[in-house]
N, C-alpha and C. Protein backbone atom coordinates (compact mmCIF):
# COMPACT_ATOMS: atom_id res chain seq x y z
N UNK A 1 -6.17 -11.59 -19.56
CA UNK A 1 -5.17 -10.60 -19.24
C UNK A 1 -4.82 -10.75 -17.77
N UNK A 2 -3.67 -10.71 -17.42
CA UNK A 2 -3.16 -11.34 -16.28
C UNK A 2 -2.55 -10.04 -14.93
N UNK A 3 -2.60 -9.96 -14.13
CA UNK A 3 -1.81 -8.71 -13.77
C UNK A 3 -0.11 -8.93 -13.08
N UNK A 4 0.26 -8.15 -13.80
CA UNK A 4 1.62 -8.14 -13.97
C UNK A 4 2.36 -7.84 -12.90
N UNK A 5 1.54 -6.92 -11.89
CA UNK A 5 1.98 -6.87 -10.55
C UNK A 5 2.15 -7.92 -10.18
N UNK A 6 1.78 -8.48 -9.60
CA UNK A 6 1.76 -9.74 -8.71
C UNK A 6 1.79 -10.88 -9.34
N UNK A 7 2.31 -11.12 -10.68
CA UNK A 7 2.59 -12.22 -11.48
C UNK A 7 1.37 -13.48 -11.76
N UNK A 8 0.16 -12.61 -11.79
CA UNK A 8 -0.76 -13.45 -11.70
C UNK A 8 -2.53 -13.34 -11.60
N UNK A 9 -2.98 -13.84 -11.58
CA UNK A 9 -4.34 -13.37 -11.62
C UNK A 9 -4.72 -13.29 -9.97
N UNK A 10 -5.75 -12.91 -9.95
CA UNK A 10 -6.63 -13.05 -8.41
C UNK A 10 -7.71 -13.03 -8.30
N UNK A 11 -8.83 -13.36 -7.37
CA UNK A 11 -10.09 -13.66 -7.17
C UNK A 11 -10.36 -14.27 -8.45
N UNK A 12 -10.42 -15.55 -8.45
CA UNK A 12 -10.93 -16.46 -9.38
C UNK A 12 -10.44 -16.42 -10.80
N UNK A 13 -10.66 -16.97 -11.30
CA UNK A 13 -9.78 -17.13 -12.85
C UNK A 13 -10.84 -18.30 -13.64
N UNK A 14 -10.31 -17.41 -15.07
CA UNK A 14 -11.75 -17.72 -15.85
C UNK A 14 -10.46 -18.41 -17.18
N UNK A 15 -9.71 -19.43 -17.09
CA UNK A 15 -9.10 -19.52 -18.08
C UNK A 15 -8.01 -18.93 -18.49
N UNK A 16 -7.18 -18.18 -16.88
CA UNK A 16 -6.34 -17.16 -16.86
C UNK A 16 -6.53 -15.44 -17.31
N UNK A 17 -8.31 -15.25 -17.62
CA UNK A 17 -8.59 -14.13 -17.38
C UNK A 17 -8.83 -14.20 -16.72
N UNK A 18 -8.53 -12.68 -15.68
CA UNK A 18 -8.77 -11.91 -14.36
C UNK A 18 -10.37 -11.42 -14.56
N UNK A 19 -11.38 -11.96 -13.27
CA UNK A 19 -12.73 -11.73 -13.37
C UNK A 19 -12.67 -10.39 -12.56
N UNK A 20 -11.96 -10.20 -12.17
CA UNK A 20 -11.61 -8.44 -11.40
C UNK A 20 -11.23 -8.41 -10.76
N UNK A 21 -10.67 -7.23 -10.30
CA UNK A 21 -9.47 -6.84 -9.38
C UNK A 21 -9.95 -5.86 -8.67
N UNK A 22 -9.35 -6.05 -7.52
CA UNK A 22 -10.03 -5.48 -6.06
C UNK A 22 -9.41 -3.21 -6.84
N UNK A 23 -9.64 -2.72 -5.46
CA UNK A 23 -9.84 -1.43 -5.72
C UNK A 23 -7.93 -0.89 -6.18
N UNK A 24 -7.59 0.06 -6.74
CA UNK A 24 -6.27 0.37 -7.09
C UNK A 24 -5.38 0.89 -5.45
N UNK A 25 -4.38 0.70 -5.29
CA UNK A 25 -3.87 1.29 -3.89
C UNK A 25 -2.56 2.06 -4.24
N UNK A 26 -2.35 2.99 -3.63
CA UNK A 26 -1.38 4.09 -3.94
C UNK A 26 0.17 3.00 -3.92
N UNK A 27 1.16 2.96 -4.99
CA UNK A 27 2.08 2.39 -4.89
C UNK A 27 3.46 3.16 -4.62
N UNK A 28 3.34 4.16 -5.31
CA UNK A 28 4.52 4.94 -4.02
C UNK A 28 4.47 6.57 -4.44
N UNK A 29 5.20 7.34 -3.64
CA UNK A 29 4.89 8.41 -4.41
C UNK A 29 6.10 8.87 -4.90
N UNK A 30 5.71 9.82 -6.24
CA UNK A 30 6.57 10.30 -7.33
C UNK A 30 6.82 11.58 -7.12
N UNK A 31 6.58 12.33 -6.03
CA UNK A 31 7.01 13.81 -5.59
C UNK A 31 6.43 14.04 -4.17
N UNK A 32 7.10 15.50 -4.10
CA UNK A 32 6.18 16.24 -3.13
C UNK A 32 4.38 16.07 -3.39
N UNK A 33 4.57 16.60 -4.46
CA UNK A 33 2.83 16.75 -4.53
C UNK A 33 1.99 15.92 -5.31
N UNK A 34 2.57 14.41 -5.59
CA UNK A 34 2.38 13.53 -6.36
C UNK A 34 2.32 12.21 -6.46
N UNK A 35 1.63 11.33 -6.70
CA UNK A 35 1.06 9.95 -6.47
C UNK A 35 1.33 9.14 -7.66
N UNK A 36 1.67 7.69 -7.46
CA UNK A 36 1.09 6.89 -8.80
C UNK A 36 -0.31 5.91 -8.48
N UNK A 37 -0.90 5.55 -8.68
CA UNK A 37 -2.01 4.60 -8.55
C UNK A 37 -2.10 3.77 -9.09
N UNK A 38 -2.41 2.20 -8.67
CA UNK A 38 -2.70 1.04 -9.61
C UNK A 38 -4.55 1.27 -9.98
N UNK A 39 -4.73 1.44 -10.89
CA UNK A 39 -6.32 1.20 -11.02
C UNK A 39 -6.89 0.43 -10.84
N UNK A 40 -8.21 0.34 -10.64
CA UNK A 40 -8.89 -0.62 -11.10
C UNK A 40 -9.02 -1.05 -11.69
N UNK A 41 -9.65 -2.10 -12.14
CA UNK A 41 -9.83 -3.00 -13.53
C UNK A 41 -10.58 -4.11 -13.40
N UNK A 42 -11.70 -4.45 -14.93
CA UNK A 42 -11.92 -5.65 -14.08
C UNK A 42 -12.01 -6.06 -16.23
N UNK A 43 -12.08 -7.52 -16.46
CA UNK A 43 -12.61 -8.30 -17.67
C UNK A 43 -13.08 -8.98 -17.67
N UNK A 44 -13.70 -8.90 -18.71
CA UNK A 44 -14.75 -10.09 -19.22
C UNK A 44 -14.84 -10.29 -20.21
N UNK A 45 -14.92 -11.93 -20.34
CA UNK A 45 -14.31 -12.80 -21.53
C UNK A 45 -15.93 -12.86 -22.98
N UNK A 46 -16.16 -12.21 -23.68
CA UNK A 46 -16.97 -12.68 -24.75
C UNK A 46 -16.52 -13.85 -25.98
N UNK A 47 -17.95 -14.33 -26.24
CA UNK A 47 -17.04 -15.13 -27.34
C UNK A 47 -16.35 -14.99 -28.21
N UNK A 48 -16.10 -13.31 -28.93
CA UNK A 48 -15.26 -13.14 -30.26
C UNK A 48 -14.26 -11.69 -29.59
N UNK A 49 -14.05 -11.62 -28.65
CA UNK A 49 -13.48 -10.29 -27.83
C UNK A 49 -13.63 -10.52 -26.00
N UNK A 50 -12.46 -9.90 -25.78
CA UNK A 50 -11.97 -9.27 -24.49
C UNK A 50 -12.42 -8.30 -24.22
N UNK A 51 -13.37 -7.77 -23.29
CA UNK A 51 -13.36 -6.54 -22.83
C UNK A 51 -13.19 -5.73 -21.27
N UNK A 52 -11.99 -4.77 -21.57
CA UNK A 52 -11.79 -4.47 -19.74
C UNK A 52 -11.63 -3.44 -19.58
N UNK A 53 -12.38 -2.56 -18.64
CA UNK A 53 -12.58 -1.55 -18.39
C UNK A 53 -11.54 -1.05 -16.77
N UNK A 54 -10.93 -0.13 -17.01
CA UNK A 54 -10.10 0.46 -16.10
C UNK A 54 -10.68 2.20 -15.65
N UNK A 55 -10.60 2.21 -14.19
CA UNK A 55 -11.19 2.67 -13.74
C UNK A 55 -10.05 3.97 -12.85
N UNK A 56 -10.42 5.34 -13.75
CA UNK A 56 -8.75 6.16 -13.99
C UNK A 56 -9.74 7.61 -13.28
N UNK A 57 -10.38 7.66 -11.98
CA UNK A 57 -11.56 9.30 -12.12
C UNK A 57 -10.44 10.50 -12.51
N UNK A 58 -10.87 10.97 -13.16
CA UNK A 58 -10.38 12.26 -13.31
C UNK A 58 -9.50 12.72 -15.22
N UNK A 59 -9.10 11.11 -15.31
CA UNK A 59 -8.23 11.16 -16.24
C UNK A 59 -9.57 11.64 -17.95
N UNK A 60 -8.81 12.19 -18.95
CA UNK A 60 -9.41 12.13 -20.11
C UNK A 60 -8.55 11.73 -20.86
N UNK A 61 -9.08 11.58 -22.64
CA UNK A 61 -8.67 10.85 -23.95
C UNK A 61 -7.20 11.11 -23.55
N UNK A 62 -7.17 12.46 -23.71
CA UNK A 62 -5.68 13.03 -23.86
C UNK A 62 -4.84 13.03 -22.83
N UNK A 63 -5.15 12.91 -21.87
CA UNK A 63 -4.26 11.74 -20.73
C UNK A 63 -4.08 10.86 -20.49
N UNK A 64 -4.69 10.17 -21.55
CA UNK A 64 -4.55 8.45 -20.87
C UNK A 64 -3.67 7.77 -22.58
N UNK A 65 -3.04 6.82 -22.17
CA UNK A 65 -1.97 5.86 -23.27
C UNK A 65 -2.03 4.89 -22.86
N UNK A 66 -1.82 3.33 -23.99
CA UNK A 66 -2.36 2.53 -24.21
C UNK A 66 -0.65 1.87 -25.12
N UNK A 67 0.00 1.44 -24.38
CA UNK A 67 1.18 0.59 -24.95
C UNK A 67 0.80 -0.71 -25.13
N UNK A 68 1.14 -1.43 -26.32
CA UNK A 68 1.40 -3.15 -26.13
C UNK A 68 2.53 -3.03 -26.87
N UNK A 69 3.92 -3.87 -25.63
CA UNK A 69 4.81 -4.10 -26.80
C UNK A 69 5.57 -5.81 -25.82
N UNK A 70 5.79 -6.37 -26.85
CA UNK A 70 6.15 -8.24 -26.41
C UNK A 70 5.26 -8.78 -25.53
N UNK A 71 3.56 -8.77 -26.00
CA UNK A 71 2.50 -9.16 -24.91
C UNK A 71 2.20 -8.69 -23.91
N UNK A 72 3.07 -7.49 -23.60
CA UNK A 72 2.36 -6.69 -22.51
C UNK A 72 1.41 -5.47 -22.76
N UNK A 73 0.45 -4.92 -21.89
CA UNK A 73 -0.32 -4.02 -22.31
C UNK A 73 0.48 -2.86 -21.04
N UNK A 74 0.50 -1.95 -21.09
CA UNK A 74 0.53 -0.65 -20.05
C UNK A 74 -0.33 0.03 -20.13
N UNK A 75 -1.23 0.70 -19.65
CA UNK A 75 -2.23 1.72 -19.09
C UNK A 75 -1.67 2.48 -18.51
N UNK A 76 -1.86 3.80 -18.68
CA UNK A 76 -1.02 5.51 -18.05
C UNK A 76 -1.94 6.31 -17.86
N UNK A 77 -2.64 7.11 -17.73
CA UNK A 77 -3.18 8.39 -16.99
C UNK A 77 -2.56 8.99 -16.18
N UNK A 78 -3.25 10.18 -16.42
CA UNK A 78 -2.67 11.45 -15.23
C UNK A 78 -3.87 12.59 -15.41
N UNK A 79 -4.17 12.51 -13.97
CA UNK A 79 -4.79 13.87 -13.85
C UNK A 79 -4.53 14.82 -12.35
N UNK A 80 -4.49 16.35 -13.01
CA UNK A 80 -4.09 17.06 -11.71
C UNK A 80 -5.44 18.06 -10.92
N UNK A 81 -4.83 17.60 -9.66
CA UNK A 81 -6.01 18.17 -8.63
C UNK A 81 -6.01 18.69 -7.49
N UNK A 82 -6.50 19.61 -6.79
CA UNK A 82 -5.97 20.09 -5.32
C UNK A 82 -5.87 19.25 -4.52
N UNK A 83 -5.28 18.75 -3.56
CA UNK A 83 -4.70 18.28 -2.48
C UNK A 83 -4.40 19.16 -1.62
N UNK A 84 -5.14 19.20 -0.10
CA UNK A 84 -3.84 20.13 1.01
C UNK A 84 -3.42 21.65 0.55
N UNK A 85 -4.66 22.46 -0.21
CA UNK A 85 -3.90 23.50 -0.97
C UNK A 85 -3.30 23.57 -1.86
N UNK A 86 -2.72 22.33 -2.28
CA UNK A 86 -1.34 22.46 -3.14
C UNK A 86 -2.27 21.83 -4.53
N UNK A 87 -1.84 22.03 -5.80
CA UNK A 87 -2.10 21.33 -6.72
C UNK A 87 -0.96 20.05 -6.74
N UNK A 88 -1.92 18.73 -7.08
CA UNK A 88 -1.00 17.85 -7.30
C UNK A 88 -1.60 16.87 -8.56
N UNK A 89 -0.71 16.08 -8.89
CA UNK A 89 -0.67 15.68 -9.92
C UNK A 89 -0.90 13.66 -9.79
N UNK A 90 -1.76 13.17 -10.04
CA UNK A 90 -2.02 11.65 -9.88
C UNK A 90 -1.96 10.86 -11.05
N UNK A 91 -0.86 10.01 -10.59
CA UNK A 91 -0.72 9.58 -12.11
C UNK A 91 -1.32 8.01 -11.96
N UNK A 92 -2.08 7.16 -12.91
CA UNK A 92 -2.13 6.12 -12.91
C UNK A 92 -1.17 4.69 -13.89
N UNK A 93 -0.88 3.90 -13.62
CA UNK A 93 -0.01 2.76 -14.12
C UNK A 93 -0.51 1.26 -14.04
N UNK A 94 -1.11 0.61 -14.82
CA UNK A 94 -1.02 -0.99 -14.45
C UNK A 94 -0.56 -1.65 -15.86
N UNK A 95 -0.31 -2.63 -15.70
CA UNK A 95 0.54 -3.80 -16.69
C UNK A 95 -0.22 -5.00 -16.72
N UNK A 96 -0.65 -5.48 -17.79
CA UNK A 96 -1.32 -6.48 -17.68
C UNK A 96 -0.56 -7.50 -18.87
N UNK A 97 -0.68 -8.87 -19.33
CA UNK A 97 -0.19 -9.62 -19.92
C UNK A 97 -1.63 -9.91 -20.94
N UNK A 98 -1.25 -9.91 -22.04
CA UNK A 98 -2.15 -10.19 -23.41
C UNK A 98 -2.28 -11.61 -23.42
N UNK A 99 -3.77 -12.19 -23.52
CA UNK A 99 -3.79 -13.47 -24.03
C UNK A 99 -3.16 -13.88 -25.41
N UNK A 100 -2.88 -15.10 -25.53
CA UNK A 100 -2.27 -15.41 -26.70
C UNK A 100 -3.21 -15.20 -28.29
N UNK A 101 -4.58 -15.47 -27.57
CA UNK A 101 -5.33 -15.51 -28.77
C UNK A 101 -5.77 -14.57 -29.09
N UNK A 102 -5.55 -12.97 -28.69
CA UNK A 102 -5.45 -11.25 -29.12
C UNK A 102 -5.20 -11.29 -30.49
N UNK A 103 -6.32 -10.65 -31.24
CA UNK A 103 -5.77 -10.30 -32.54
C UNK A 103 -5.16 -8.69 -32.60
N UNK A 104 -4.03 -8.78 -32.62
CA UNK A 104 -3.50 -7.35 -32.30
C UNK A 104 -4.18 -6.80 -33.04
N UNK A 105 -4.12 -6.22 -34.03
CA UNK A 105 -5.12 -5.58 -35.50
C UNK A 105 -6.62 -5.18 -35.10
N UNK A 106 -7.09 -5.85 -33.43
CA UNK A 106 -8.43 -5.63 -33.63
C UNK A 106 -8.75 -5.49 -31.65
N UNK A 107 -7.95 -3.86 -32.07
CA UNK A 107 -7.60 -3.88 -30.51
C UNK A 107 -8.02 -2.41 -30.11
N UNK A 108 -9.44 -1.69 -29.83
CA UNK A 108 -9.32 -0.56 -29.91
C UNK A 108 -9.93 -0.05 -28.49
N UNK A 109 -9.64 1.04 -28.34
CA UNK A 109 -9.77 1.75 -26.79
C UNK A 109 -10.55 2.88 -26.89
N UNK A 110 -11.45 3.43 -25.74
CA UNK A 110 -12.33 4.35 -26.02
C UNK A 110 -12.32 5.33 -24.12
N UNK A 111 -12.66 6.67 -24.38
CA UNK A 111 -12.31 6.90 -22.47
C UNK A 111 -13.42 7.40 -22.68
N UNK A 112 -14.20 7.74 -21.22
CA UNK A 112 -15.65 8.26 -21.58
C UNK A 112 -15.59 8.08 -19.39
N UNK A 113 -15.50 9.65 -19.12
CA UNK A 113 -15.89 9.70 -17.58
C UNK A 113 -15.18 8.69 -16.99
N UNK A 114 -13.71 9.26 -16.80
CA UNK A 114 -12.69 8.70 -15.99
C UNK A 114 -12.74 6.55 -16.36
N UNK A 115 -13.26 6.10 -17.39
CA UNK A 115 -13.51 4.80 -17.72
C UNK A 115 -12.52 4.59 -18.99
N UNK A 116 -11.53 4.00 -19.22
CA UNK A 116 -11.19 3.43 -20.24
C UNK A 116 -11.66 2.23 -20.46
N UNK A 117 -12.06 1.78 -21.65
CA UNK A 117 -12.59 0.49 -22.08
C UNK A 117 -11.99 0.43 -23.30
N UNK A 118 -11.04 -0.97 -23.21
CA UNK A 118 -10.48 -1.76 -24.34
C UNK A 118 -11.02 -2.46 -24.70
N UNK A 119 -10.84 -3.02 -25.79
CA UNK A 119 -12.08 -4.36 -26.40
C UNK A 119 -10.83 -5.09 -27.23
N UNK A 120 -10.32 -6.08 -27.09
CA UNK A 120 -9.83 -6.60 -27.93
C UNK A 120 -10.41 -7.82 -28.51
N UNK A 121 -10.14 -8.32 -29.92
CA UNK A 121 -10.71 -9.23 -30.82
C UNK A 121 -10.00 -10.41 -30.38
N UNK A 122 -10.66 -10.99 -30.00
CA UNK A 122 -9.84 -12.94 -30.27
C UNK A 122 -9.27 -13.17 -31.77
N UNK A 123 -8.37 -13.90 -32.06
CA UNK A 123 -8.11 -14.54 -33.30
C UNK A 123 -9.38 -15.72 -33.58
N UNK A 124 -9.55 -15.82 -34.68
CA UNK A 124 -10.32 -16.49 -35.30
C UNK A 124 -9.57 -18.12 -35.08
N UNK A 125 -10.13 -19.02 -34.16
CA UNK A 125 -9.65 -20.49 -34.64
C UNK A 125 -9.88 -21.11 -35.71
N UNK A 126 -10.31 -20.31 -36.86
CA UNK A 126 -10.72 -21.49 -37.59
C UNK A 126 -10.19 -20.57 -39.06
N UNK A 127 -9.62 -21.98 -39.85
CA UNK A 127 -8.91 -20.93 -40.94
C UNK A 127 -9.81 -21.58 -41.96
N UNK A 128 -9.83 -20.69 -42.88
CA UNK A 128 -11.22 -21.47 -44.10
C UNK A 128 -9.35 -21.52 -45.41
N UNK A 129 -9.42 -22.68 -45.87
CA UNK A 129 -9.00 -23.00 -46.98
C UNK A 129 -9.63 -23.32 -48.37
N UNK A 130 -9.55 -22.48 -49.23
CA UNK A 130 -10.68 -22.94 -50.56
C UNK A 130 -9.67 -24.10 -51.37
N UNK A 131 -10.78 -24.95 -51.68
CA UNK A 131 -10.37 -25.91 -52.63
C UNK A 131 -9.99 -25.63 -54.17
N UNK A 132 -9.08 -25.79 -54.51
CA UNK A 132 -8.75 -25.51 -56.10
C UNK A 132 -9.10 -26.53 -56.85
């Protein structure tokens, strides 16, 4: 999974998976009292699955979304919190690019203490054909 920001991976590359990505930095803000954030993130490649954990504090299940559409993935959260007196609202955003060998069908996400963790399935290289 590639990051989409910057058209590319960084700190080392494992086969065009990203071995992790430095800390998230505020990318611009969306109000008076309001932020977006790139998260963290980091993956690691197993032999039958992808797994990458994004790093969202504050966010839960029901704030956080999980798009793939034409090989891209999006990650969203939002959680709101005092700032300066004021309540404000922090939203998170990153884009990453799907390896080719993703079995979409076997792609599931779980949040647990500001952590989302995706796991996606590799496709199987190997096709079994029975003999007739």
């Amino acid at each position: 999974m590639a990051d989409r920001r910057n058209g590319g991976t960084r700190n080392g590359n494992n086969n065009g998976v990203p071995v992790i990505f430095r800390p998230g930095q505020v990318n611009h803000r969306t109000s008076m009292t309001g932020f977006t954030y790139t998260p963290e993130f980091s993956v690691t490649e197993e032999k039958y699955r992808y797994v990458m954990k994004v790093m969202m504090p504050g966010v839960t299940k029901e704030n956080a979304n999980l798009f793939i559409t034409e090989g891209v993935m999006t990650i969203e959260g939002a959680t709101v919190g005092k700032y300066r007196e004021k309540f404000s609202v922090w939203k998170y955003k990153r884009e990453v690019t799907v390896p080719d060998d993703v079995d979409m069908d076997k792609i599931y996400a779980s949040m647990e203490d500001g952590v989302l963790t995706v796991k996606a399935g590799k496709m199987s290289s190997k096709k079994v054909i029975k003999v007739r």
